[in-house]
C-alpha atoms as a PDB file:
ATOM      1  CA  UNK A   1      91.530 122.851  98.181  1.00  0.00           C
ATOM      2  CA  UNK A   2      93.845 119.758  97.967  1.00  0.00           C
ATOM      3  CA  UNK A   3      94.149 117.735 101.119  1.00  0.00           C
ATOM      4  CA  UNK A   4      95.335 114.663 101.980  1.00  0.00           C
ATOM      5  CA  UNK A   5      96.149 112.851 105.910  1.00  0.00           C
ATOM      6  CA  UNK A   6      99.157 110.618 106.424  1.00  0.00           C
ATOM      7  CA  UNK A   7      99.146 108.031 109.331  1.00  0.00           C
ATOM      8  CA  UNK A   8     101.916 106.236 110.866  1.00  0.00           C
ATOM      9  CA  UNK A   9     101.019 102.913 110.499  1.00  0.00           C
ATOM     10  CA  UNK A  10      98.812 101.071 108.411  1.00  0.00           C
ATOM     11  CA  UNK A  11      95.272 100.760 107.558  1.00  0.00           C
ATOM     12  CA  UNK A  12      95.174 104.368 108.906  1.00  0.00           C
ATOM     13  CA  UNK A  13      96.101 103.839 112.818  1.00  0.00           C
ATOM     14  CA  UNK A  14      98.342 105.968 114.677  1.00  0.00           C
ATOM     15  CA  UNK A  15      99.413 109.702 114.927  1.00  0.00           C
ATOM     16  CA  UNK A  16      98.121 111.686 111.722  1.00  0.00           C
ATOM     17  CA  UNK A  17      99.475 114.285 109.625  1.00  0.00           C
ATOM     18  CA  UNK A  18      97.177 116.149 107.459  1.00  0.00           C
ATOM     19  CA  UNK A  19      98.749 118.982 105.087  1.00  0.00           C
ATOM     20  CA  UNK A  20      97.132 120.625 101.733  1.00  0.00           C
ATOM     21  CA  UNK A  21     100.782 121.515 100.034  1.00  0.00           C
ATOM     22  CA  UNK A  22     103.813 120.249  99.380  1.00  0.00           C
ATOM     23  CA  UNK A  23     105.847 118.599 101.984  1.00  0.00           C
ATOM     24  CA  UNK A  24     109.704 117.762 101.325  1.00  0.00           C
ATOM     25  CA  UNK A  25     109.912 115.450 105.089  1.00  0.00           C
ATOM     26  CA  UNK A  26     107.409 113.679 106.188  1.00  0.00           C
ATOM     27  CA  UNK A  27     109.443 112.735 109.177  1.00  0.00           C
ATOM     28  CA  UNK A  28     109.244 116.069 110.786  1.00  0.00           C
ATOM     29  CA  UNK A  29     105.929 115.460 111.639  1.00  0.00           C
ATOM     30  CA  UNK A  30     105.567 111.476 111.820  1.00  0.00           C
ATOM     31  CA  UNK A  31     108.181 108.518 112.662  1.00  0.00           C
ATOM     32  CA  UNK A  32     106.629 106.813 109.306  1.00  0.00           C
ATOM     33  CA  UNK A  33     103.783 107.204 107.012  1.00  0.00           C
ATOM     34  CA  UNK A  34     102.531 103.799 106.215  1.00  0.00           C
ATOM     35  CA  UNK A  35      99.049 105.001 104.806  1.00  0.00           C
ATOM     36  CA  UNK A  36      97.192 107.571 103.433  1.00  0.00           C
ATOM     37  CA  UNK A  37      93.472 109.109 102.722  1.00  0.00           C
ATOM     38  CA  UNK A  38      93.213 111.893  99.991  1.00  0.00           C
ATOM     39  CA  UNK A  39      90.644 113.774 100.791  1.00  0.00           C
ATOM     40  CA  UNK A  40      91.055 115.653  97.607  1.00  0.00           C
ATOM     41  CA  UNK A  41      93.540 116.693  95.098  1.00  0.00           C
ATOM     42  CA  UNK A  42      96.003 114.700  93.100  1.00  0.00           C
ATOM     43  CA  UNK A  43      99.465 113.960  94.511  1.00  0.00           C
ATOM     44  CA  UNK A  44     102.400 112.623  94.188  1.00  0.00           C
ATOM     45  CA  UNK A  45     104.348 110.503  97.102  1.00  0.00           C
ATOM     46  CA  UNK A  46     108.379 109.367  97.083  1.00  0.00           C
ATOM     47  CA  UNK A  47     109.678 106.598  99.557  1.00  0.00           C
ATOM     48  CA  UNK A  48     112.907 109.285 100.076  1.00  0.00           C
ATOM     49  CA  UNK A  49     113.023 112.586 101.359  1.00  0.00           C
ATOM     50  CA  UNK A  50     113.104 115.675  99.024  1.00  0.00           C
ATOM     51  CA  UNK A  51     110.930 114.292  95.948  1.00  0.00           C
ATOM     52  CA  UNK A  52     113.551 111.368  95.740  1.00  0.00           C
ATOM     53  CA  UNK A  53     113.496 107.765  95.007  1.00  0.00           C
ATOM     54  CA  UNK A  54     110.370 105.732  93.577  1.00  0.00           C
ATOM     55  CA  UNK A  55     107.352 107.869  93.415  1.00  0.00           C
ATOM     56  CA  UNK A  56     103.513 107.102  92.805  1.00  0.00           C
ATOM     57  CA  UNK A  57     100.401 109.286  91.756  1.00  0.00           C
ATOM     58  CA  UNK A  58      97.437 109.049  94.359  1.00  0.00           C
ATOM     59  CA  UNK A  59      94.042 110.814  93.519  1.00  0.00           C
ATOM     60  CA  UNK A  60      91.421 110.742  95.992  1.00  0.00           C
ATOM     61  CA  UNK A  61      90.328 108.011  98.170  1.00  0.00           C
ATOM     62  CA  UNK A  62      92.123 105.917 100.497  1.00  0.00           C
ATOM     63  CA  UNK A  63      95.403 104.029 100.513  1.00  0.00           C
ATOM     64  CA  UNK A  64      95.855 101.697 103.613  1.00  0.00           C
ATOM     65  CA  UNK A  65      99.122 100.138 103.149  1.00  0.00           C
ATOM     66  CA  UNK A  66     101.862 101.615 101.449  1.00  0.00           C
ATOM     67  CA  UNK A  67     102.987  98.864 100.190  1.00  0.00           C
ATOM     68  CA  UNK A  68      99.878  98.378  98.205  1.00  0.00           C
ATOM     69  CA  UNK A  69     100.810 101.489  96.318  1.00  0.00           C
ATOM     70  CA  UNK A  70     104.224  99.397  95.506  1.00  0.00           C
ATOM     71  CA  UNK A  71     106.723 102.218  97.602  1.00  0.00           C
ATOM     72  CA  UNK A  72     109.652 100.427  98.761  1.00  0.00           C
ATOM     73  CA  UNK A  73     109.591 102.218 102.005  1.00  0.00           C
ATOM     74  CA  UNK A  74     107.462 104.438 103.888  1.00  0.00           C
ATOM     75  CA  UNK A  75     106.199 107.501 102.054  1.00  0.00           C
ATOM     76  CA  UNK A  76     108.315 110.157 103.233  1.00  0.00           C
ATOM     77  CA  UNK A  77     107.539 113.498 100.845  1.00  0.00           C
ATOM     78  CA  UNK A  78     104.821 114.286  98.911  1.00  0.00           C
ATOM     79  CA  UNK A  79     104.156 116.806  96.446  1.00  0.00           C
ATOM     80  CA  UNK A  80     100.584 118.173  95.371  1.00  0.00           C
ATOM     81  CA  UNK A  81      99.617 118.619  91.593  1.00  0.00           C
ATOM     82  CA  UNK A  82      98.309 121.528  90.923  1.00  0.00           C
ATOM     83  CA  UNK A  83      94.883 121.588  88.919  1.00  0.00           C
ATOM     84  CA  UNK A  84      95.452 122.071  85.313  1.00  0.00           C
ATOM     85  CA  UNK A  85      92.235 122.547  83.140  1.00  0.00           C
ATOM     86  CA  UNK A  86      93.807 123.800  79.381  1.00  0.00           C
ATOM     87  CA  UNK A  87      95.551 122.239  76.543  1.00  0.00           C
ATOM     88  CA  UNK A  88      97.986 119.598  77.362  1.00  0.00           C
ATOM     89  CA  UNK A  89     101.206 119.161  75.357  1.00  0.00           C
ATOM     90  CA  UNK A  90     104.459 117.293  75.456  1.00  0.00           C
ATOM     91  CA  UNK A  91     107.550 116.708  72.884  1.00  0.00           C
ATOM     92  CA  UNK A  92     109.417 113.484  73.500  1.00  0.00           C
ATOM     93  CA  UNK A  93     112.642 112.743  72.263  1.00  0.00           C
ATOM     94  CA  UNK A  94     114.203 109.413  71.587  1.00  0.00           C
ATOM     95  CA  UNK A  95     117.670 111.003  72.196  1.00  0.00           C
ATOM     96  CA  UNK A  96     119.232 113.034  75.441  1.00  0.00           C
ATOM     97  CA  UNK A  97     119.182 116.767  74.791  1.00  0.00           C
ATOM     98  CA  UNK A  98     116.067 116.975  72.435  1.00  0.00           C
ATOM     99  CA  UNK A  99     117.923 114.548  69.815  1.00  0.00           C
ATOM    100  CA  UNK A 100     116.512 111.998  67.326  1.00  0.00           C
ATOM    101  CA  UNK A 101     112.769 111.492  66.756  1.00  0.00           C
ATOM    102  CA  UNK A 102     110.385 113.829  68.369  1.00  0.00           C
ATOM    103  CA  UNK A 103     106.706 113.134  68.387  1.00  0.00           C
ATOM    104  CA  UNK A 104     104.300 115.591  70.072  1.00  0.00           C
ATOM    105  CA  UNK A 105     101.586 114.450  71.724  1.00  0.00           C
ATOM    106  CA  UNK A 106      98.192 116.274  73.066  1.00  0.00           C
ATOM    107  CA  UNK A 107      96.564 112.811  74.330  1.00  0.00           C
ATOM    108  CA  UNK A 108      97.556 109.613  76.245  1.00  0.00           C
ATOM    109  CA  UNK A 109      99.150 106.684  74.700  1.00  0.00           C
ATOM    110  CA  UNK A 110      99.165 103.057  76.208  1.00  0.00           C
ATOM    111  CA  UNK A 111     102.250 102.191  74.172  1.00  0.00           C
ATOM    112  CA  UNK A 112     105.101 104.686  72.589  1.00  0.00           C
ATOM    113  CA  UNK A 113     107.168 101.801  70.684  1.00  0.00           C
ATOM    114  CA  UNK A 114     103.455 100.233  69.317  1.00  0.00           C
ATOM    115  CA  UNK A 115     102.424 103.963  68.063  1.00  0.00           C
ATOM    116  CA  UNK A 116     105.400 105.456  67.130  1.00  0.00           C
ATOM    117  CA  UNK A 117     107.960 102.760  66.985  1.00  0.00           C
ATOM    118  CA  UNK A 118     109.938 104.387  69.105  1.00  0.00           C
ATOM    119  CA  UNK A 119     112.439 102.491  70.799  1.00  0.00           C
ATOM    120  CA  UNK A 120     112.901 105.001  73.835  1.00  0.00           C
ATOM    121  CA  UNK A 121     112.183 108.168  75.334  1.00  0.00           C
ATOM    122  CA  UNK A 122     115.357 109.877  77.079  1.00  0.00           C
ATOM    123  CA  UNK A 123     114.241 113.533  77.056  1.00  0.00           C
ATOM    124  CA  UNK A 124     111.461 115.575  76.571  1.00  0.00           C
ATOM    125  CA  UNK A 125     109.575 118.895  76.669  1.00  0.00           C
ATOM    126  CA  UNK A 126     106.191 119.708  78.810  1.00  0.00           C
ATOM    127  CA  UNK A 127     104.645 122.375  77.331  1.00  0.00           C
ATOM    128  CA  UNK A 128     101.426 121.959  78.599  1.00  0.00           C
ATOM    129  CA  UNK A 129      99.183 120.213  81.388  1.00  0.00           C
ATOM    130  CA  UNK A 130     100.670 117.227  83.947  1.00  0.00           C
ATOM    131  CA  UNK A 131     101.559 114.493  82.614  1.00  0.00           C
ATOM    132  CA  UNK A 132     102.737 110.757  84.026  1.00  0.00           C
ATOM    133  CA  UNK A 133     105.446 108.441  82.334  1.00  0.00           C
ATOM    134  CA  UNK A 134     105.262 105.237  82.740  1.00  0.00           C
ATOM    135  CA  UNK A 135     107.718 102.134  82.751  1.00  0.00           C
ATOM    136  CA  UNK A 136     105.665  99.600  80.568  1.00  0.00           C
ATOM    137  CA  UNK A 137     103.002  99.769  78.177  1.00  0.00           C
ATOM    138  CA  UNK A 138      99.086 100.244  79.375  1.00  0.00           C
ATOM    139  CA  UNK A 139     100.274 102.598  82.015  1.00  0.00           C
ATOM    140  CA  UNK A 140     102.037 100.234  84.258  1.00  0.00           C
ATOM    141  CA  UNK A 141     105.139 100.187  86.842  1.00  0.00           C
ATOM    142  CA  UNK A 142     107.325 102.651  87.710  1.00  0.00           C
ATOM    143  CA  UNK A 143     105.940 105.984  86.959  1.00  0.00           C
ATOM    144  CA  UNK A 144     107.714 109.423  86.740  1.00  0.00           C
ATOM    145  CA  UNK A 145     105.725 112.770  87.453  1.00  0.00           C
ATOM    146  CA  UNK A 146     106.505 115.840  84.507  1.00  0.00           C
ATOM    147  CA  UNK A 147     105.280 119.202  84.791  1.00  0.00           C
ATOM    148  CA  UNK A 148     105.881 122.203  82.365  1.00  0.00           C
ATOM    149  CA  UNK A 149     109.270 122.227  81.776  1.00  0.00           C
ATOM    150  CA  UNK A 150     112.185 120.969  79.377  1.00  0.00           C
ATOM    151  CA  UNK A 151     113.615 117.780  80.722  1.00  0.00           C
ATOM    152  CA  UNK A 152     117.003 117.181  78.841  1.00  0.00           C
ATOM    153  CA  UNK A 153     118.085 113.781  80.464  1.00  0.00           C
ATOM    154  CA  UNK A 154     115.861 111.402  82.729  1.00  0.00           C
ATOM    155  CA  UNK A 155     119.625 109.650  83.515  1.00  0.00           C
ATOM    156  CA  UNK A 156     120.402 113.382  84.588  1.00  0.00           C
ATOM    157  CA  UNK A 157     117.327 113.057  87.480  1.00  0.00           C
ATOM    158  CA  UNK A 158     118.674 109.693  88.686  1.00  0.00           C
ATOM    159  CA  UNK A 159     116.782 107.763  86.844  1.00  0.00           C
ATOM    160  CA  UNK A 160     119.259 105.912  84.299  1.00  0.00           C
ATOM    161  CA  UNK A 161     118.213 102.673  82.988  1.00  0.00           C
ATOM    162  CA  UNK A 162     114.106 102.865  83.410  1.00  0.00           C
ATOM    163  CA  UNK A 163     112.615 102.708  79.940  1.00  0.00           C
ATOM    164  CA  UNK A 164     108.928 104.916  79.595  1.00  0.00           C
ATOM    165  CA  UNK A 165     107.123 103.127  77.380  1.00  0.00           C
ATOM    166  CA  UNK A 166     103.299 104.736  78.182  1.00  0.00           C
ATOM    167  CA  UNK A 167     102.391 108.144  78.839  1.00  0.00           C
ATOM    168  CA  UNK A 168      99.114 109.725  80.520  1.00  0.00           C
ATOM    169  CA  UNK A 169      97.720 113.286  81.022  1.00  0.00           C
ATOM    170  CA  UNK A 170      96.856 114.121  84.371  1.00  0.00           C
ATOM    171  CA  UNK A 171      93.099 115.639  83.748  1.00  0.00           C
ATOM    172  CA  UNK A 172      91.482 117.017  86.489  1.00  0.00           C
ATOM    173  CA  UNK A 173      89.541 114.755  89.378  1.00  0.00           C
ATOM    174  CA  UNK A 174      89.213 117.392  91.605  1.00  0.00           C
ATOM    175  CA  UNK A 175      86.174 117.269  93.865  1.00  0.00           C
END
């Protein structure tokens, strides 16, 4: 079972929270969540209400400062990844709407533009597994969370001029 304990304040002080699903406002329950102990599963956490604004992927183990995990603000949603243990496969697009080059990939790959000279990704379609897009090459900055499903236009989500230029498989570190 997934689990994972927000605190108000940092280096995990204050009134807790501890939930094993999804959960859309943190503020219901806490003023702020400033840090965080996953006790197991794989989530995801946004700085804005309802799945919005930056987000960041948190597997187990602790997290006392939520600025550590770069989040603008306090973490206030969070939504659990469910365990995947198949295939994993993903068609990305240069172009919105499934135009240009596609390449399909089945593994991760530090850098799209080095491997497929690709100058950008603006749509794409999660066939299989969990997968993480990430601003820069070697799986760093600002990442974006994809599960199964056909995603026509990141500018469409709110997320207009980021560039992906990594991508990574979420495999299983369940425990």
């Amino acid at each position: 079972m997934n689990q994972i304990i927000f605190y108000e304040d940092r280096n995990f002080q204050g009134r807790s929270y501890e939930i094993s699903t999804d959960c859309g406002d943190l503020s219901s329950y806490l003023s702020r969540c400033s840090s965080c102990r996953v006790e197991s599963g794989c989530f995801m956490v946004y700085d804005r209400s309802n799945y919005m604004g930056n987000q960041y992927f948190l597997r187990r183990g602790e997290y006392s400062d939520y600025q550590k995990i770069h989040m603008k603000d306090s973490i206030r949603s969070c939504y659990m990844i469910p365990q995947h243990s198949g295939p994993f496969k993903i068609r990305i697009y240069e172009r919105e709407n499934f135009g240009g080059q596609m390449m399909e990939l089945t593994d991760d790959c530090e850098s799209i533009q080095d491997r497929f000279r690709m100058s950008d990704i603006q749509s794409c379609n999660v066939m299989d597994g969990h997968w993480l897009l990430y601003e820069q090459p070697h799986y760093r900055g600002r990442m974006m969370y994809l599960r199964p499903g056909e995603y026509r236009s990141f500018r469409d989500m709110g997320i207009g001029s980021t560039r992906f230029s990594s991508i990574r498989r979420i495999v299983d570190t369940y425990h």
